[in-house]
Structure formats: structure tokens, C-alpha cells
N, C-alpha and C. Protein backbone atom coordinates (compact mmCIF):
# COMPACT_ATOMS: atom_id res chain seq x y z
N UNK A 1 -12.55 -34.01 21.80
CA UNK A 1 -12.90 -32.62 21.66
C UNK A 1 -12.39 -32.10 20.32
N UNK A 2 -13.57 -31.40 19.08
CA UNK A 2 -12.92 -30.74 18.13
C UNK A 2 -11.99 -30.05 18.50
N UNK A 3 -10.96 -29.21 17.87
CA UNK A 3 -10.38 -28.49 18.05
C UNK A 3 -9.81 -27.76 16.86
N UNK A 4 -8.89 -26.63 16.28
CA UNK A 4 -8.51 -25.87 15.25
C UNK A 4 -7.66 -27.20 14.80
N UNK A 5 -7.06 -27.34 13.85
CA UNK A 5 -5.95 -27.80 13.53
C UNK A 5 -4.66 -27.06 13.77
N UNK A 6 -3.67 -28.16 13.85
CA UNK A 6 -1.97 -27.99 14.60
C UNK A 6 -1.48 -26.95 14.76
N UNK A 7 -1.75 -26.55 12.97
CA UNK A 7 -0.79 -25.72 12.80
C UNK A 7 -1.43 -24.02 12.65
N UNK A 8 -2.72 -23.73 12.81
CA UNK A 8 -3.27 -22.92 12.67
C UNK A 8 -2.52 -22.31 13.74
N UNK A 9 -2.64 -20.31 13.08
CA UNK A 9 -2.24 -19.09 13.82
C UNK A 9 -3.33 -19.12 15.28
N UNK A 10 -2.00 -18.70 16.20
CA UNK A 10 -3.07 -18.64 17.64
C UNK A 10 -2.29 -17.32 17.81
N UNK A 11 -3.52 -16.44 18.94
CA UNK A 11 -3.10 -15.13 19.40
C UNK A 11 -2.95 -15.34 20.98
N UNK A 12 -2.11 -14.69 21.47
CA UNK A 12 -2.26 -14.91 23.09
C UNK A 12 -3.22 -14.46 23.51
N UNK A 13 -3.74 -14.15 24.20
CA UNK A 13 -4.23 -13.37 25.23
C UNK A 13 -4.75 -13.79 26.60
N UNK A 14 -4.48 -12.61 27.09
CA UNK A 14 -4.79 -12.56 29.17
C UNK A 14 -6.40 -12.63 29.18
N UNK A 15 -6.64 -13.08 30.39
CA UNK A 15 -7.70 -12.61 30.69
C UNK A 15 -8.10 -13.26 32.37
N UNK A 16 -9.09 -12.40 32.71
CA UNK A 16 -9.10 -12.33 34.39
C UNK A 16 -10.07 -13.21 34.99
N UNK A 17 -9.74 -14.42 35.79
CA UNK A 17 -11.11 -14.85 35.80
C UNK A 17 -11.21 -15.44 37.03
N UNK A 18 -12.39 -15.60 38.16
CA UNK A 18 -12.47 -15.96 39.12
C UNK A 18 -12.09 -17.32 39.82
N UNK A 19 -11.49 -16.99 41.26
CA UNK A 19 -10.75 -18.56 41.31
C UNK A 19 -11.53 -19.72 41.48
N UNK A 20 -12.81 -19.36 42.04
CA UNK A 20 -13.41 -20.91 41.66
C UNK A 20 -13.61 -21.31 40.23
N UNK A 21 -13.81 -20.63 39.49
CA UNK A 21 -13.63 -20.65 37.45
C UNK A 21 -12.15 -21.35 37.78
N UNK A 22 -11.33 -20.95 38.01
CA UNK A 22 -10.27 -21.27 37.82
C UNK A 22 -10.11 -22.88 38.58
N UNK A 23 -10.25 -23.11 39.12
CA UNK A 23 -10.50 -23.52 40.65
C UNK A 23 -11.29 -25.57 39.22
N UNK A 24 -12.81 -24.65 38.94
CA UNK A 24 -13.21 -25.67 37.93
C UNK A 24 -12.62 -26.13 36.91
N UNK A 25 -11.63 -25.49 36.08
CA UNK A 25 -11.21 -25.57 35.04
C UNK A 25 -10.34 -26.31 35.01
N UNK A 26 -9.47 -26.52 36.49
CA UNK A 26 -8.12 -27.05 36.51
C UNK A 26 -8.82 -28.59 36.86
N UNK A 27 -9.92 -28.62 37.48
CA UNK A 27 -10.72 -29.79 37.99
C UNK A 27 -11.02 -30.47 36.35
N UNK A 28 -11.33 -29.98 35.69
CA UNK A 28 -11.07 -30.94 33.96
C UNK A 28 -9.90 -31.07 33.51
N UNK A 29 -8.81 -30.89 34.51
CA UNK A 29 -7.89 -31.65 33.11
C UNK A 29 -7.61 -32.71 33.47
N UNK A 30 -8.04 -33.22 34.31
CA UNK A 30 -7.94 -34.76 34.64
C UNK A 30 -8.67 -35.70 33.63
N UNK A 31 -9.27 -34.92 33.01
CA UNK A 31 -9.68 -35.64 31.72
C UNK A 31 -8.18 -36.24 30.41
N UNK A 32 -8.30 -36.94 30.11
CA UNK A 32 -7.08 -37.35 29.07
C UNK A 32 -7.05 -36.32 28.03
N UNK A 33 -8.25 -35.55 27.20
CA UNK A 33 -8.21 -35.42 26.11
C UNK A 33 -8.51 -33.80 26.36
N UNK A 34 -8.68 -32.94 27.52
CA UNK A 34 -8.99 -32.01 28.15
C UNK A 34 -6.87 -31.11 27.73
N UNK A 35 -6.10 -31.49 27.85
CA UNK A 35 -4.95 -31.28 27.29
C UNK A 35 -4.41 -29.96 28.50
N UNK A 36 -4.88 -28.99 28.44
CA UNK A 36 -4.09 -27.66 29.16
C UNK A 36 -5.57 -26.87 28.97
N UNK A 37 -4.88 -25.91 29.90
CA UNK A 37 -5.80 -24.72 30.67
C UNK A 37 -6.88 -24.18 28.77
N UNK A 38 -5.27 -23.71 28.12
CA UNK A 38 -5.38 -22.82 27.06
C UNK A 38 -6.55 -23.41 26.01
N UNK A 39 -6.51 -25.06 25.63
CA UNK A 39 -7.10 -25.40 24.94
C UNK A 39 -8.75 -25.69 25.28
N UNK A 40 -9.07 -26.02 26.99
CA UNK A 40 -10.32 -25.92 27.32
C UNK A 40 -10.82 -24.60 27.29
N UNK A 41 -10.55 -23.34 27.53
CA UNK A 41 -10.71 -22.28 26.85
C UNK A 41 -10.95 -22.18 25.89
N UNK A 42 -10.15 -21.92 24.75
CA UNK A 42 -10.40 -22.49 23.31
C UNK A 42 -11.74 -22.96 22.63
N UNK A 43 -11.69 -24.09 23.52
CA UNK A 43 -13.39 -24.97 23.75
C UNK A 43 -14.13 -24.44 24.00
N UNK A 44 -13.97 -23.55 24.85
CA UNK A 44 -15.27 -23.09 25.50
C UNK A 44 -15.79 -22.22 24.64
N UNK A 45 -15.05 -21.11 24.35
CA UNK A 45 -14.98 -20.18 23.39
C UNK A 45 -15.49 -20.24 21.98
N UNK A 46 -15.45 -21.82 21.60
CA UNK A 46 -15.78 -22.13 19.84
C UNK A 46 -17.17 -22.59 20.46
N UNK A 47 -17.40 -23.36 21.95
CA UNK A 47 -19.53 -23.58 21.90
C UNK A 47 -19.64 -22.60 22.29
N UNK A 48 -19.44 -21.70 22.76
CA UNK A 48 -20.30 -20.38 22.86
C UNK A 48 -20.25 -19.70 21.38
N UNK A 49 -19.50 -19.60 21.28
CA UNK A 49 -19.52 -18.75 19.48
C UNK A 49 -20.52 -19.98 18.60
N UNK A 50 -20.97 -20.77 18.71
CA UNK A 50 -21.25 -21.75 18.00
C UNK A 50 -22.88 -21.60 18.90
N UNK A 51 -23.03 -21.61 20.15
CA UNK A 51 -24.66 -21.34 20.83
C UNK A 51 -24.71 -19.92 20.42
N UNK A 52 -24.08 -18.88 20.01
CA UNK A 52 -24.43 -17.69 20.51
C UNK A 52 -25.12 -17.30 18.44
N UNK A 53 -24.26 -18.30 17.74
CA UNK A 53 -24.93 -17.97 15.97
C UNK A 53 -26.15 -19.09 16.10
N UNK A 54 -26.30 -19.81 16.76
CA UNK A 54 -27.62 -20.27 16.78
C UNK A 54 -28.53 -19.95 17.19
N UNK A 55 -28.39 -19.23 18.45
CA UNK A 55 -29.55 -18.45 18.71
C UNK A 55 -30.02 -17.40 17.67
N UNK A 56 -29.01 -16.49 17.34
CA UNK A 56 -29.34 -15.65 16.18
C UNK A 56 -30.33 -16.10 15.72
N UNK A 57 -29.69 -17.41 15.09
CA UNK A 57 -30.31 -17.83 13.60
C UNK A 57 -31.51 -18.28 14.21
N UNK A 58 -32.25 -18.59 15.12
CA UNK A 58 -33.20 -19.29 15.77
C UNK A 58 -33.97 -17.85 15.63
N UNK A 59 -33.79 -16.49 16.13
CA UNK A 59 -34.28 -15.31 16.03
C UNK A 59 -34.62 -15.20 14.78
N UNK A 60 -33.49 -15.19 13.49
CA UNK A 60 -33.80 -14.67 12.40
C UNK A 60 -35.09 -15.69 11.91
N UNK A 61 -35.27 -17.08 12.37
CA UNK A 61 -35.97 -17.81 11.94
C UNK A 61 -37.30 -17.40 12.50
N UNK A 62 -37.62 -17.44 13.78
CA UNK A 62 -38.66 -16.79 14.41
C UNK A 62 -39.29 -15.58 13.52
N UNK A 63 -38.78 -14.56 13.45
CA UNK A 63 -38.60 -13.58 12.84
C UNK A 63 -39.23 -13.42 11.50
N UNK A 64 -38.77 -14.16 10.54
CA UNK A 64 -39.14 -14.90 8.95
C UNK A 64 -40.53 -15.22 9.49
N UNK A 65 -40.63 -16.20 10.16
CA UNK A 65 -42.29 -16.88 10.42
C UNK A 65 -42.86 -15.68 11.05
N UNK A 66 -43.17 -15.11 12.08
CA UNK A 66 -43.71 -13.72 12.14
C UNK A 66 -44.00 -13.34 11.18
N UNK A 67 -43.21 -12.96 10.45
CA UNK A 67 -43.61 -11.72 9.49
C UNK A 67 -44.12 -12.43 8.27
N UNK A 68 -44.99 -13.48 7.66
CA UNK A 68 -45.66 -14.09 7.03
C UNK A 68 -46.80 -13.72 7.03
N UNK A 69 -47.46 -13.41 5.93
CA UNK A 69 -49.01 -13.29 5.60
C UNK A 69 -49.84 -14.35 5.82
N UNK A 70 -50.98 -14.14 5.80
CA UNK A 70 -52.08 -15.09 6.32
C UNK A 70 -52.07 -16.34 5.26
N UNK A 71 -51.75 -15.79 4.26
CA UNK A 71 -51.58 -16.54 2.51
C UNK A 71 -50.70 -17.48 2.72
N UNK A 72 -49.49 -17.21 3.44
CA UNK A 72 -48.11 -17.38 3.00
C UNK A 72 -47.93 -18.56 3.97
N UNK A 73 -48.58 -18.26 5.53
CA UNK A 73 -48.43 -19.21 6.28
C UNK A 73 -49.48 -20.56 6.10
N UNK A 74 -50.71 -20.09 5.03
CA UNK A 74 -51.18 -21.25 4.69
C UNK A 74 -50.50 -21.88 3.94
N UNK A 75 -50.15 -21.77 2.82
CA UNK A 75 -48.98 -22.28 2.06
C UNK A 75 -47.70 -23.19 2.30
N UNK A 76 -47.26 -22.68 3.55
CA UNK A 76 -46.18 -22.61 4.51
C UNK A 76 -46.95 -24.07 5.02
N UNK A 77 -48.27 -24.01 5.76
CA UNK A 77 -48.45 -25.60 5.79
C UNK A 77 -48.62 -26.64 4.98
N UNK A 78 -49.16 -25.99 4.11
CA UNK A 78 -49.67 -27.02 3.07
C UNK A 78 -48.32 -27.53 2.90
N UNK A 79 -47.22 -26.61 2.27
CA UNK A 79 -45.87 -27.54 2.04
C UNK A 79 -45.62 -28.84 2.54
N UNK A 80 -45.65 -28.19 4.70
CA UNK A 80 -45.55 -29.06 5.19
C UNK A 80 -46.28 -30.09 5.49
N UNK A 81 -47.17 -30.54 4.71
CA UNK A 81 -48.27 -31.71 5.27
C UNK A 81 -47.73 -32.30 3.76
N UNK A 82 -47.66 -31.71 2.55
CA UNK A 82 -46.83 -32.47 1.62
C UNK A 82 -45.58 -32.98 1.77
N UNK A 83 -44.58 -32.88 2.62
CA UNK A 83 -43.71 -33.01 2.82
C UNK A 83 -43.61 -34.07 3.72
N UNK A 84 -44.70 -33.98 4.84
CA UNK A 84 -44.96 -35.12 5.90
C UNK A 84 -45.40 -36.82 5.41
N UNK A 85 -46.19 -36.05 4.39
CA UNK A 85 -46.87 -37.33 3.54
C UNK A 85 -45.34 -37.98 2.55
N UNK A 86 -45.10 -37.36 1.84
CA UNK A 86 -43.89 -37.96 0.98
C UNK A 86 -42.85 -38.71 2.33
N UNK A 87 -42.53 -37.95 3.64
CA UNK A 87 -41.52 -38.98 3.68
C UNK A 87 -42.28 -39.86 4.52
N UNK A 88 -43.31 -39.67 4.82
CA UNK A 88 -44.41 -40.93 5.67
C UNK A 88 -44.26 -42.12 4.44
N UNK A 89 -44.42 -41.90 3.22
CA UNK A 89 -44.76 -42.34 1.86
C UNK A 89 -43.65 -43.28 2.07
N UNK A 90 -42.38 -42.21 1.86
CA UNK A 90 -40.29 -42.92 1.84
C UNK A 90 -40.32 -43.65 2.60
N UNK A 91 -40.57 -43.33 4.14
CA UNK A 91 -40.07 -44.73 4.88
C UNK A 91 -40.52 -45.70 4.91
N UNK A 92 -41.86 -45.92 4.77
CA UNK A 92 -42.81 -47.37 5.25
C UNK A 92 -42.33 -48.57 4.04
């Protein structure tokens, strides 16, 4: 499991959470590398922050293509059929 490095600043904090949550959580540390309560938290906390800017960016991307002109999205293919061909071209 990534994790911060050693020596990086940590903040405490509480927080309230249901006992079967709790109940699951304690059910992973039987994992070797799962370590304590605090650090699977931790974990959890950096893929959600980590799913939650991808979705964004999946929006902002959506978003970009939407708002393309009729011009722009032809273009927009053509790139990509040049692009398909060159690495069709690279690998063989």
C-alpha cells in the first residue's frame, strides 16, 4: 500500500463511524501490510481524493468535447485516425 512518507506532518482527528464500518475495518488488519486502524483510513482517504479528481477531470474532459464545433470535432478526428495510423505504422 502507497502511503505518505515517515516523516511527513500528520493531524489527528476524530471521527464517528458505524460499527459494522468499524466492525470491517478491523477485519483488514489481518492483512500484513494493512498496519493499524489510522493508516487504512489514511488509504482510504488518498483513493477517494484520488477517484473523486478523476471524476472531475473526466467531467472537465466531457465538457471540452461538448463544447466543440462541428469544425473542431472534425479535426479532432482526423488527428485521431492520424495518430491511429502512425502508431499502427510504430508497432508492426
Amino acid at each position: 500500500m502507497p502511503t505518505a512518507p515517515a516523516r511527513a506532518t500528520k493531524s489527528k482527528i476524530t471521527v464517528t463511524v458505524s460499527s459494522d464500518l468499524v466492525r470491517q475495518l478491523d477485519g483488514l488488519l489481518n492483512v500484513p501490510e494493512a498496519g493499524s486502524r489510522s493508516r487504512l483510513v489514511e488509504e482510504a482517504i488518498r483513493h477517494w481524493l484520488r477517484d473523486h479528481a478523476q471524476q472531475a477531470l473526466d467531467l472537465q474532459t466531457e465538457a471540452y468535447y461538448r463544447a466543440l464545433s462541428k469544425a473542431e470535432r472534425k479535426a479532432d478526428r482526423q488527428w485521431a485516425q492520424i495518430a491511429a495510423r502512425s502508431a499502427k505504422h510504430h508497432w508492426e
